[in-house]
PDB file of N, CA and C in Angstrom:
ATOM      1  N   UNK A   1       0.832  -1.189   0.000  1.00  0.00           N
ATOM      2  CA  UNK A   1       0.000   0.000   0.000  1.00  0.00           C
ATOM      3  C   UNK A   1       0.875   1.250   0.000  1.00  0.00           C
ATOM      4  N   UNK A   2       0.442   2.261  -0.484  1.00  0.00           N
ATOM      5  CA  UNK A   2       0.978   3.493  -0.758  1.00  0.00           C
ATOM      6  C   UNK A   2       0.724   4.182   0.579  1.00  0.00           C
ATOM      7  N   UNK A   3       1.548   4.646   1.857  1.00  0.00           N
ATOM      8  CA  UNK A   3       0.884   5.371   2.819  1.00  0.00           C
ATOM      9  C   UNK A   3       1.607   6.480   2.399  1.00  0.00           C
ATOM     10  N   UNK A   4       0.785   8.196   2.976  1.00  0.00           N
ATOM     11  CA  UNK A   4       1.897   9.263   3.271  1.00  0.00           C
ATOM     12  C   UNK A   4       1.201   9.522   4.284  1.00  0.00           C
ATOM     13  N   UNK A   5       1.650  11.389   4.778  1.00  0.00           N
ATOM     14  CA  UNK A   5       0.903  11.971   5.831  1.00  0.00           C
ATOM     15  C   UNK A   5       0.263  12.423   5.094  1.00  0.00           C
ATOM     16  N   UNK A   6      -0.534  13.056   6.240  1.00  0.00           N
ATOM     17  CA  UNK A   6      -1.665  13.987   5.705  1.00  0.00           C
ATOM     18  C   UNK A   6      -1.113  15.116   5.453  1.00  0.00           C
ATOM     19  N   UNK A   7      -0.112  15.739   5.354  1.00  0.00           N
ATOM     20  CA  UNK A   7       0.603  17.168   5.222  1.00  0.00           C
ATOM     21  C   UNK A   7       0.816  17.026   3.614  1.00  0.00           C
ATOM     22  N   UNK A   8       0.719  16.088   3.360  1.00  0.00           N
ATOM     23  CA  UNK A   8       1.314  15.400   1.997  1.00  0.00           C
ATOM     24  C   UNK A   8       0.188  15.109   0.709  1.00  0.00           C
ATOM     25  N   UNK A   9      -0.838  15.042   1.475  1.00  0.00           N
ATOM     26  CA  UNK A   9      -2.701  15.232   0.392  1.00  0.00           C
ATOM     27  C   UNK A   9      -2.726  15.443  -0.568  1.00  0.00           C
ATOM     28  N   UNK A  10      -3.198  15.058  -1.813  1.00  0.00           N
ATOM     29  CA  UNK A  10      -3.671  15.975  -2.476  1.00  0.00           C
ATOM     30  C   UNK A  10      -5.488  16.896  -2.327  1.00  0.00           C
ATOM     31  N   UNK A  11      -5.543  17.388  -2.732  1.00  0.00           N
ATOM     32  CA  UNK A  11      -6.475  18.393  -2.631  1.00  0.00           C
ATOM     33  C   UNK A  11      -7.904  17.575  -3.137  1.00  0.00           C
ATOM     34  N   UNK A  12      -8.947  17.726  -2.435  1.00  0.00           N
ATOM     35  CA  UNK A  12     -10.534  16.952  -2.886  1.00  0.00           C
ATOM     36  C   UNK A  12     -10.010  15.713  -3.593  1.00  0.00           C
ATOM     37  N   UNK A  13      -9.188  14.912  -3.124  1.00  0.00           N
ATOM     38  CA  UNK A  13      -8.813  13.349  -2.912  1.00  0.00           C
ATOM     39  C   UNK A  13      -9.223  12.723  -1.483  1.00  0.00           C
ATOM     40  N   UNK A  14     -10.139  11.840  -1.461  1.00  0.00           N
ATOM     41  CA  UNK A  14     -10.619  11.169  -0.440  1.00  0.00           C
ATOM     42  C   UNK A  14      -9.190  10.315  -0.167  1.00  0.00           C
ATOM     43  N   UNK A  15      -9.175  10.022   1.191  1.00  0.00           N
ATOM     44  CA  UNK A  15      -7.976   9.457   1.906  1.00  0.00           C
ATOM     45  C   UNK A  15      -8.741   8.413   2.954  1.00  0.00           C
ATOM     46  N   UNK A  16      -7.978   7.588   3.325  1.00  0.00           N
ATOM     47  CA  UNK A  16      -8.576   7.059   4.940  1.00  0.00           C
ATOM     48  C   UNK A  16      -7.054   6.966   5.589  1.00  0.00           C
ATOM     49  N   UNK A  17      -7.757   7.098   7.251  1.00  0.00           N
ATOM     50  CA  UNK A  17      -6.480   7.230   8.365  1.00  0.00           C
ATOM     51  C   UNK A  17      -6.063   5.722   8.343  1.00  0.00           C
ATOM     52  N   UNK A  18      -5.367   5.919   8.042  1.00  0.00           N
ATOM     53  CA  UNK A  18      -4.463   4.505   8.746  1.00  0.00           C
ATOM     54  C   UNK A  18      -3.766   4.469  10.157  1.00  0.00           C
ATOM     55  N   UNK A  19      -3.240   5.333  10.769  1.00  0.00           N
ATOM     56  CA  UNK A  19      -2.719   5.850  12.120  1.00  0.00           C
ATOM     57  C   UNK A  19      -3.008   7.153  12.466  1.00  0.00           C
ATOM     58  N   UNK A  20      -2.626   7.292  13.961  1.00  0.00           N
ATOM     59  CA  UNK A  20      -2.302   8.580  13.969  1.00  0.00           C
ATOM     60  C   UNK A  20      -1.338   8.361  15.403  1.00  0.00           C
ATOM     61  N   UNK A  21      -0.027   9.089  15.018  1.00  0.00           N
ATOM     62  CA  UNK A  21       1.422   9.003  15.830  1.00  0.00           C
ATOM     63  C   UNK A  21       1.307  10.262  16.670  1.00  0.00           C
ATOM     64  N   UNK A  22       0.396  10.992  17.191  1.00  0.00           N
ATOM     65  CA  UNK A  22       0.439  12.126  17.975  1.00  0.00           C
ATOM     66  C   UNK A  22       0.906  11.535  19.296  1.00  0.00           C
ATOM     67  N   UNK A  23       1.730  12.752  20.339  1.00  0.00           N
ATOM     68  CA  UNK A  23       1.280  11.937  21.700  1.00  0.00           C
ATOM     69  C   UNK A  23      -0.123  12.049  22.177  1.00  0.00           C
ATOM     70  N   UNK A  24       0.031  11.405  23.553  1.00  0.00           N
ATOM     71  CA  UNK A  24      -1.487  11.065  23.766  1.00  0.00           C
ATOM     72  C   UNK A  24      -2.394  12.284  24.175  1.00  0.00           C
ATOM     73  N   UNK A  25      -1.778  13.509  24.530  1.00  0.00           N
ATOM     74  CA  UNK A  25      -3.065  14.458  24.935  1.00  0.00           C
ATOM     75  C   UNK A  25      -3.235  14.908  23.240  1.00  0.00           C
ATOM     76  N   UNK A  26      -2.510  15.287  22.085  1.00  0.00           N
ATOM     77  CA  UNK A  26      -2.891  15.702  21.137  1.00  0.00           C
ATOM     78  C   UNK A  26      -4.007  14.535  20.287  1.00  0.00           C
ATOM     79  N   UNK A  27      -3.596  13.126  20.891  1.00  0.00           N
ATOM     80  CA  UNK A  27      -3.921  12.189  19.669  1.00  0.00           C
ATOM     81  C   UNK A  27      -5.516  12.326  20.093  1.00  0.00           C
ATOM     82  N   UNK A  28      -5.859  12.809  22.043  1.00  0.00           N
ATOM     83  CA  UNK A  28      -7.032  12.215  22.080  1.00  0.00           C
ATOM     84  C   UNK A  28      -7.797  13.271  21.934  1.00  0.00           C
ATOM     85  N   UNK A  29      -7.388  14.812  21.308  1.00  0.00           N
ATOM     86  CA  UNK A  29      -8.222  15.666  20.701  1.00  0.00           C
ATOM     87  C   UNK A  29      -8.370  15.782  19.563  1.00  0.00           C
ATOM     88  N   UNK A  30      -7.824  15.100  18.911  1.00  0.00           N
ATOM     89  CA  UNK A  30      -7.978  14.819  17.298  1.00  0.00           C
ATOM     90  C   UNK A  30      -8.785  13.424  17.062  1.00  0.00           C
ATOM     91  N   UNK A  31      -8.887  12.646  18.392  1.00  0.00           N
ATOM     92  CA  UNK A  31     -10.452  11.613  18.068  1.00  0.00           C
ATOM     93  C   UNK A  31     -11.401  11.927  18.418  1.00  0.00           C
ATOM     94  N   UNK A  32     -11.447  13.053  19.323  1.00  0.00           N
ATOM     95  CA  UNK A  32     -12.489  13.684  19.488  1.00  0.00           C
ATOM     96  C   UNK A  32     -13.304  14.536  18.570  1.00  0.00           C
ATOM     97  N   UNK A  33     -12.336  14.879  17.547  1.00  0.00           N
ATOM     98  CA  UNK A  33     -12.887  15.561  16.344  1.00  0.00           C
ATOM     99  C   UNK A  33     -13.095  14.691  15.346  1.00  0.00           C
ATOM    100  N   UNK A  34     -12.667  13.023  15.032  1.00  0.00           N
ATOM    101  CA  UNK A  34     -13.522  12.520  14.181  1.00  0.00           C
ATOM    102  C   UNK A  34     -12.192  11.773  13.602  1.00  0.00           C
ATOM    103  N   UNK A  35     -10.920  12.420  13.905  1.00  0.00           N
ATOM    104  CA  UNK A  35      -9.783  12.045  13.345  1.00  0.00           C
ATOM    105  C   UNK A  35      -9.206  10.692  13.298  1.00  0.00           C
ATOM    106  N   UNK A  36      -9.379   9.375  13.354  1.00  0.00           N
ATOM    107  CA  UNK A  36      -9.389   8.377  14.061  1.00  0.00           C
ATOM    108  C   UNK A  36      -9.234   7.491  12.806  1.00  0.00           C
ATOM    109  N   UNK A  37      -8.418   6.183  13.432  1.00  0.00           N
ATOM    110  CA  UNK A  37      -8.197   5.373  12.290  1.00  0.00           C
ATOM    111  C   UNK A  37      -9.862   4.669  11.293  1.00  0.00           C
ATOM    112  N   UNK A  38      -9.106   4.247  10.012  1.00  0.00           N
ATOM    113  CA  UNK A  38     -10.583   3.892   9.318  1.00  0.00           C
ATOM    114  C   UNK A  38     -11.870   5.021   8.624  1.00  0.00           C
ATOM    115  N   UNK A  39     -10.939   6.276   9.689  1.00  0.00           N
ATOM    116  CA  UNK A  39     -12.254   7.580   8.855  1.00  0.00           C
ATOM    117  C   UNK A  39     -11.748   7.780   7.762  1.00  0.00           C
ATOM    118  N   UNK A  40     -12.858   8.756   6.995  1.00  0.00           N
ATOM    119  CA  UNK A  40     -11.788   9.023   5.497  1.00  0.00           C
ATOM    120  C   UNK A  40     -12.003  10.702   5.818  1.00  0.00           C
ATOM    121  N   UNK A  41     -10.826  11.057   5.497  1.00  0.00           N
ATOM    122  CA  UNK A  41     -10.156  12.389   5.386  1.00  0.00           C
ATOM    123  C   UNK A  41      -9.918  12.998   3.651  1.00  0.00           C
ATOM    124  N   UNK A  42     -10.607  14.009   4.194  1.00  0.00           N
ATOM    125  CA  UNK A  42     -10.316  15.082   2.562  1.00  0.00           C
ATOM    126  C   UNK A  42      -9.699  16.484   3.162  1.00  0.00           C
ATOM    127  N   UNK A  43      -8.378  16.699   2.286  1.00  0.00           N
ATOM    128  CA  UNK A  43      -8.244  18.026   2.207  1.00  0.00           C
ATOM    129  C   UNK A  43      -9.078  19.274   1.762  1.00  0.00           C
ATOM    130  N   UNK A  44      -9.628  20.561   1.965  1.00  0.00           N
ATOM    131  CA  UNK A  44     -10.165  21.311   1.109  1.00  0.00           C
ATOM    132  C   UNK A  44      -9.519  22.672   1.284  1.00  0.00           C
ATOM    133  N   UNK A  45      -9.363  22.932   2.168  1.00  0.00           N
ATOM    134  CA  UNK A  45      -8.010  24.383   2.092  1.00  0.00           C
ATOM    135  C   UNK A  45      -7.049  24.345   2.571  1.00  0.00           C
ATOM    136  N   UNK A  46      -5.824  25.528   2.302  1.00  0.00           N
ATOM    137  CA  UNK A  46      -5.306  25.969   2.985  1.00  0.00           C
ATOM    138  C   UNK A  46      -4.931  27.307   3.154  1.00  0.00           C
ATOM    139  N   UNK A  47      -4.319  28.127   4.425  1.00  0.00           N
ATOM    140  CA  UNK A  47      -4.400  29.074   4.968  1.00  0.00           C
ATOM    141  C   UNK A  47      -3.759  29.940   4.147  1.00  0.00           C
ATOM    142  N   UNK A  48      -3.690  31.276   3.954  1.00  0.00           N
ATOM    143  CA  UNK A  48      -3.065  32.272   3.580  1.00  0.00           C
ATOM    144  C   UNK A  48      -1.238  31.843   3.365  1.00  0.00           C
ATOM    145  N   UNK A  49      -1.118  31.707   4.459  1.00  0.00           N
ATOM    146  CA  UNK A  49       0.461  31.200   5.070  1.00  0.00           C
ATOM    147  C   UNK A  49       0.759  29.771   5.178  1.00  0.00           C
ATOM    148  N   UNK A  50       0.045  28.719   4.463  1.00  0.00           N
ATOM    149  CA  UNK A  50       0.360  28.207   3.821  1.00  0.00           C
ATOM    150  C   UNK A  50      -0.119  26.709   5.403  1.00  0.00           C
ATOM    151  N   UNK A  51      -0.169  27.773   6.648  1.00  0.00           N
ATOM    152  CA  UNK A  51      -0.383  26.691   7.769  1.00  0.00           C
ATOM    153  C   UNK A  51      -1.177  27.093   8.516  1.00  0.00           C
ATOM    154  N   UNK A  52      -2.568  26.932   9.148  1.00  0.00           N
ATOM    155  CA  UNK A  52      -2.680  25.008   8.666  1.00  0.00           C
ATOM    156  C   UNK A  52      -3.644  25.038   7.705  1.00  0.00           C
ATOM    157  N   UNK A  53      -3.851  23.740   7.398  1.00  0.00           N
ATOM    158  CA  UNK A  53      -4.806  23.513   6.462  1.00  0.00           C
ATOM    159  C   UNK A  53      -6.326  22.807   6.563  1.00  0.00           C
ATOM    160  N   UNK A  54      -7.417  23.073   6.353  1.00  0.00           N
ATOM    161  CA  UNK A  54      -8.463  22.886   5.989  1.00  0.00           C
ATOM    162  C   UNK A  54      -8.928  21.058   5.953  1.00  0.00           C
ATOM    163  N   UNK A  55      -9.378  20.755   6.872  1.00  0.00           N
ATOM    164  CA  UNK A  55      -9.928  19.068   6.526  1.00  0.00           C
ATOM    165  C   UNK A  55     -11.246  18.881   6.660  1.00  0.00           C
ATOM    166  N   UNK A  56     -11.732  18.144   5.545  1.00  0.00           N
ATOM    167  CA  UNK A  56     -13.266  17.371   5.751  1.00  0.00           C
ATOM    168  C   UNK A  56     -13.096  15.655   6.388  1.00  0.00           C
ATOM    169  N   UNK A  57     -13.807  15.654   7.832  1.00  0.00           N
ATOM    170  CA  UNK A  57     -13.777  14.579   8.144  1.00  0.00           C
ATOM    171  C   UNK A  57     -14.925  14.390   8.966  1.00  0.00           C
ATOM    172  N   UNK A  58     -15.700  13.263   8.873  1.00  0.00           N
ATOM    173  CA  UNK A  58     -16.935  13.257   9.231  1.00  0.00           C
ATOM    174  C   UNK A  58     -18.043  14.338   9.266  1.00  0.00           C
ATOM    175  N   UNK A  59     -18.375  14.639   8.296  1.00  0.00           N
ATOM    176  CA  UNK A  59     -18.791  15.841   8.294  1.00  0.00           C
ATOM    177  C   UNK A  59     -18.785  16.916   8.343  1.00  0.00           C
ATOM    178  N   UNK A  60     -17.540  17.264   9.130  1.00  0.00           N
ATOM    179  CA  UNK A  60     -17.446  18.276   9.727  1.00  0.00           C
ATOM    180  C   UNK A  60     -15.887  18.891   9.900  1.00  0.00           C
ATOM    181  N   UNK A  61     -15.429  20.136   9.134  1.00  0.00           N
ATOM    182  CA  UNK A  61     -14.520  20.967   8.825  1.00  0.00           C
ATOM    183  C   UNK A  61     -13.433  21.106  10.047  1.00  0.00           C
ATOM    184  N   UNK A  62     -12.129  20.907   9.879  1.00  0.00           N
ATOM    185  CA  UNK A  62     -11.200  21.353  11.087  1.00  0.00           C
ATOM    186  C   UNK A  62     -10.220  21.441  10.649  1.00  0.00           C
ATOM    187  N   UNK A  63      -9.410  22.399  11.114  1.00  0.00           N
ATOM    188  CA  UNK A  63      -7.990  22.960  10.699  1.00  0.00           C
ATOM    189  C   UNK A  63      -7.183  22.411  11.579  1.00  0.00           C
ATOM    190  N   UNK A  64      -5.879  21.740  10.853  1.00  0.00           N
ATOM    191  CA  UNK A  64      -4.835  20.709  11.812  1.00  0.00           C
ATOM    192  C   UNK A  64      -3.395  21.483  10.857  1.00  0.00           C
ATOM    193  N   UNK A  65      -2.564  21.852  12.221  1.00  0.00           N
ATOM    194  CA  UNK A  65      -1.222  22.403  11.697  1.00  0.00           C
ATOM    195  C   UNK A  65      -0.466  21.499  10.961  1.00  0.00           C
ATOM    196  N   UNK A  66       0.231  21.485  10.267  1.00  0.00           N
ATOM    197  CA  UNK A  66       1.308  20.871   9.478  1.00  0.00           C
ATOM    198  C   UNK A  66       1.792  19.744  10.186  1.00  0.00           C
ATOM    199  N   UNK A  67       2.166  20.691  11.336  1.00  0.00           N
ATOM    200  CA  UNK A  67       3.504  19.411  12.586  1.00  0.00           C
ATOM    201  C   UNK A  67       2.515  18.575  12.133  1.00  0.00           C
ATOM    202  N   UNK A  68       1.026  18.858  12.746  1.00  0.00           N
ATOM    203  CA  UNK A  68       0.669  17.602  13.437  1.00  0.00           C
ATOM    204  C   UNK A  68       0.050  16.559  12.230  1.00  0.00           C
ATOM    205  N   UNK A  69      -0.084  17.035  11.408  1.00  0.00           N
ATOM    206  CA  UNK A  69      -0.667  16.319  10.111  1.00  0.00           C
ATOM    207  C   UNK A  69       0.327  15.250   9.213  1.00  0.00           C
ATOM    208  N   UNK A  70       1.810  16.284   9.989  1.00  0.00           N
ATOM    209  CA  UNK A  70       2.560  14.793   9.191  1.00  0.00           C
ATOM    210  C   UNK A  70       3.160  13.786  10.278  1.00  0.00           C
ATOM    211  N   UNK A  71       2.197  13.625  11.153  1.00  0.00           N
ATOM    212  CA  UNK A  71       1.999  12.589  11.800  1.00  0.00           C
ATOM    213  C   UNK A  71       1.290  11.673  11.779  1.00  0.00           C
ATOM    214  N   UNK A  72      -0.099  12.029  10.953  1.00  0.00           N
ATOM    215  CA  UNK A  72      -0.969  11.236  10.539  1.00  0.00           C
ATOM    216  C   UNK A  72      -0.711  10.776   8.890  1.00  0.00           C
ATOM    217  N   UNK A  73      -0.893   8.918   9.590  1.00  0.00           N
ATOM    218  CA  UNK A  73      -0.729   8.477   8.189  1.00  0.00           C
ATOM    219  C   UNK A  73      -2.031   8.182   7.339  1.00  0.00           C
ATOM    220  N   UNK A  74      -2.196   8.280   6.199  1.00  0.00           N
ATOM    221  CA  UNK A  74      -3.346   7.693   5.283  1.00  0.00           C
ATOM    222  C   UNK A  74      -3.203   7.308   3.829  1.00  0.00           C
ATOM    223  N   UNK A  75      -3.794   6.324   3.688  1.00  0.00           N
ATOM    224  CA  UNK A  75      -3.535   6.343   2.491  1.00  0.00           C
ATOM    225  C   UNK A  75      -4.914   6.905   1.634  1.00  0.00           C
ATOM    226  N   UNK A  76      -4.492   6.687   0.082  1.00  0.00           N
ATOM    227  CA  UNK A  76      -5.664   7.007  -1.003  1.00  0.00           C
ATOM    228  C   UNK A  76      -6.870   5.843  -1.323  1.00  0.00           C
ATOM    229  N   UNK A  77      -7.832   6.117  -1.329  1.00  0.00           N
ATOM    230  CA  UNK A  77      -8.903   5.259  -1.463  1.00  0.00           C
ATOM    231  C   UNK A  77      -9.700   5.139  -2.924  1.00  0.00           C
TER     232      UNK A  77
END
């Protein structure tokens, strides 16, 4: 399988999480937002400055900085 991070996306390409390598207080606010292995993740913006960027995941829109995005792995679906 092809994995990257998510820092690494392409743009309105559906993805699914395969991991996520945060430590544990970051990892368990990013499952709280939906971020979690098996979801599927879409890029749709990014910021002026290039950080952070724009995600569709479960419905529902959230901006995740760079660091932490190329911590999460996914591949293309």
């Amino acid at each position: 399988m092809n994995y990257i991070t998510l820092d690494k996306i392409d743009f309105n390409e559906k993805y699914i999480i395969i991991d996520v390598l945060l430590d544990k207080n970051i990892r368990q606010r990013m499952y709280d937002f939906g971020v979690i292995e098996n979801s599927i993740i879409e890029a749709l913006y990014k910021s002026p400055f290039k950080d952070p960027t724009a995600y569709l995941v479960k419905e529902t829109i959230i901006a995740i900085r760079n660091e932490d995005a190329s911590k999460i792995i996914v591949r293309r679906i």
